[in-house]
C-alpha atoms as a PDB file:
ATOM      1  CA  UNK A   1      88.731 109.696-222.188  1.00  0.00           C
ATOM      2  CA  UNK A   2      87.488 108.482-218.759  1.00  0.00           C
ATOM      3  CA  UNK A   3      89.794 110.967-217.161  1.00  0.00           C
ATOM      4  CA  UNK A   4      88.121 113.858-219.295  1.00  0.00           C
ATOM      5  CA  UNK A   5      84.936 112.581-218.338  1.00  0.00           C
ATOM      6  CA  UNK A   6      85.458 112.902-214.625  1.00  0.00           C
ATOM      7  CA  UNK A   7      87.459 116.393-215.002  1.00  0.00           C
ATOM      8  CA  UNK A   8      84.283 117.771-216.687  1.00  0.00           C
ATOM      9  CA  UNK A   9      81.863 116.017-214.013  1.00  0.00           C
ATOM     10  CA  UNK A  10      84.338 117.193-211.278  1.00  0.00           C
ATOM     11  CA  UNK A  11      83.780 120.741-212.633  1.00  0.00           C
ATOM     12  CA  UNK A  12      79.853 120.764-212.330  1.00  0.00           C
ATOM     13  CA  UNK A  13      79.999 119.091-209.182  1.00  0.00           C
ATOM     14  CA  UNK A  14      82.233 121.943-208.052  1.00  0.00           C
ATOM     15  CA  UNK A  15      80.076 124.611-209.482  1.00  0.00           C
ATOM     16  CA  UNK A  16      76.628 122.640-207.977  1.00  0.00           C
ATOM     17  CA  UNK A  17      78.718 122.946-204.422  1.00  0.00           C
ATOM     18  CA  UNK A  18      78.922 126.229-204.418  1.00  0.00           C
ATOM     19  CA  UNK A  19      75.839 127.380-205.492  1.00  0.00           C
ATOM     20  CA  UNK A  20      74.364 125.553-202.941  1.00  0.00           C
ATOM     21  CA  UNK A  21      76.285 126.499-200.477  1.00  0.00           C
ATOM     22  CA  UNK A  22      75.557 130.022-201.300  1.00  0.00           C
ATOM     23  CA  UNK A  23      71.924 129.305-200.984  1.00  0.00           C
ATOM     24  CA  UNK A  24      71.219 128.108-197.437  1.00  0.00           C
ATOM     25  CA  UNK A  25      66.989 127.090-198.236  1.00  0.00           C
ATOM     26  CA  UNK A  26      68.653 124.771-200.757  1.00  0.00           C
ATOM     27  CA  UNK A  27      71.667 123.358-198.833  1.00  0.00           C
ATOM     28  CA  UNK A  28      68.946 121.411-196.869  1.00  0.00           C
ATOM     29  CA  UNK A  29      67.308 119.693-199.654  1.00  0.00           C
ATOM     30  CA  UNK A  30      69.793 118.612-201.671  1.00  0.00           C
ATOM     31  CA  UNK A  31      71.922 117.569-198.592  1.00  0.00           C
ATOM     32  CA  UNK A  32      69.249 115.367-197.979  1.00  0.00           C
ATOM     33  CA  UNK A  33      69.034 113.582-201.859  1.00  0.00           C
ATOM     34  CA  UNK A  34      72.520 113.178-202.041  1.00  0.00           C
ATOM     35  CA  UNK A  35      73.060 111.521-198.705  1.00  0.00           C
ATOM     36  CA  UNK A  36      70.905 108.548-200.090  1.00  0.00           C
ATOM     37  CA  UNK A  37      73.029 107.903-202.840  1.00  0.00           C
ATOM     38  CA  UNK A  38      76.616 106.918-201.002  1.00  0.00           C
ATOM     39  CA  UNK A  39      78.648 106.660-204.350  1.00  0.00           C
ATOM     40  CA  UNK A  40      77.722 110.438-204.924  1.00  0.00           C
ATOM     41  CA  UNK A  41      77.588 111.805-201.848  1.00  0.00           C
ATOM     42  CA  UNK A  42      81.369 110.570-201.660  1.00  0.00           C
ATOM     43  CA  UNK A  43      82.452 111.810-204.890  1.00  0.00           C
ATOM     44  CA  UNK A  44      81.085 115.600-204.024  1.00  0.00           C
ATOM     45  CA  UNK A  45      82.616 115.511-200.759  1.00  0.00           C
ATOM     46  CA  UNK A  46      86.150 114.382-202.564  1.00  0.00           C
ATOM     47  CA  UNK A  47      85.765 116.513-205.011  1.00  0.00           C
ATOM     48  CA  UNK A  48      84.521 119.628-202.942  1.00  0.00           C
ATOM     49  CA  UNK A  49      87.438 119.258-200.701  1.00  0.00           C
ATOM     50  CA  UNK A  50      90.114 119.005-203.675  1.00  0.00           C
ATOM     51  CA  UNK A  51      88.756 122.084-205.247  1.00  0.00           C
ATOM     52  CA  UNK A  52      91.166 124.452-206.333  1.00  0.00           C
ATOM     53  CA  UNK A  53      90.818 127.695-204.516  1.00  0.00           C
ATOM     54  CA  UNK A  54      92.986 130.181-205.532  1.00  0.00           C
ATOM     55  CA  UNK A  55      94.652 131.970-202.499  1.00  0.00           C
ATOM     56  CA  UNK A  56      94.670 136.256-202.041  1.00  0.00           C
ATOM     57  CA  UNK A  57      97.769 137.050-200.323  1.00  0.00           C
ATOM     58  CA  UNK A  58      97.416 140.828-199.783  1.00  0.00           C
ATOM     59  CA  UNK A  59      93.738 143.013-199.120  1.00  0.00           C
ATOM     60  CA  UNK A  60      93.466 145.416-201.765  1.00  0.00           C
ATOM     61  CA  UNK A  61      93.442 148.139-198.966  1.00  0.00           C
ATOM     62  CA  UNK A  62      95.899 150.430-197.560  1.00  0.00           C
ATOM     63  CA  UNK A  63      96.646 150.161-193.828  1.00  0.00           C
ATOM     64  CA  UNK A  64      95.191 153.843-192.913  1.00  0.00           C
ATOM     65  CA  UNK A  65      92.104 151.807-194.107  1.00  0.00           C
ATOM     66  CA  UNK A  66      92.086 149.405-191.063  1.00  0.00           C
ATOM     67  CA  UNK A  67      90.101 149.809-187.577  1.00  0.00           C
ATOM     68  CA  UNK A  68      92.899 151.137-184.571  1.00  0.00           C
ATOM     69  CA  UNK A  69      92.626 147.348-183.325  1.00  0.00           C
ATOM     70  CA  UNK A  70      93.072 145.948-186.737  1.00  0.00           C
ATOM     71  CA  UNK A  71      96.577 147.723-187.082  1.00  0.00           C
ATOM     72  CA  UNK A  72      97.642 146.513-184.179  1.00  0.00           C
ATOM     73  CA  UNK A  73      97.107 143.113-185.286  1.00  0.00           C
ATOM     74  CA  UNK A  74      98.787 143.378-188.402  1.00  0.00           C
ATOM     75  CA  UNK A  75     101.689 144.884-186.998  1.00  0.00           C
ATOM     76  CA  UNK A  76     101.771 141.885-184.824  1.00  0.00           C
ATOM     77  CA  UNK A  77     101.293 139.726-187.637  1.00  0.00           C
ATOM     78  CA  UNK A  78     104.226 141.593-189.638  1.00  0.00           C
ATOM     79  CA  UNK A  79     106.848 141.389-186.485  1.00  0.00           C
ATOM     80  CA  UNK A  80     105.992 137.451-186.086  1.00  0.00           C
ATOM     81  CA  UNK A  81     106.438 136.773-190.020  1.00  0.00           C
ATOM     82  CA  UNK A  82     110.129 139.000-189.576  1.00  0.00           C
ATOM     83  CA  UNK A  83     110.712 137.239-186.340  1.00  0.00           C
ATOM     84  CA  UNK A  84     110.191 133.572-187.708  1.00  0.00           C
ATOM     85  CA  UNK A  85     112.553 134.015-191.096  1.00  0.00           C
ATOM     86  CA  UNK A  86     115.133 135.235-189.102  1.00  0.00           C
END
């Protein structure tokens, strides 16, 4: 039950994070209640930094798409990711 509990709060916490974080007028404010309360001010930054964030491998754009400098770096980027697995 207690684990349930703290998955759930985890969740808000997580959700509270980021809009905040989103909202720069209100990052200031808060920042300041929750840094007089240690216990919480712990558990967000714990729980912030455990967050799940799922990972997007690939841009949903074709290469033609990218600025003359940018596919140059990704060329570079492709060579070094062949040149390390070999």
């Amino acid at each position: 039950m207690k684990a349930v509990i703290k998955s759930f709060a985890a969740h808000f916490v997580r959700s509270g994070a980021r809009f905040v974080l989103q909202r720069p007028w209100v990052k200031k404010r808060v920042r300041d209640m929750v840094t007089r309360v240690p216990r919480l001010h712990n558990y967000a930054m714990r729980v912030m930094f455990e967050a799940p964030v799922p990972a997007q491998y690939s841009l949903p754009i074709g290469q033609e798409d990218l600025s003359p400098n940018a596919q140059r770096m990704h060329r570079a980027l492709k060579q070094a990711i062949r040149t390390r697995r070999q």
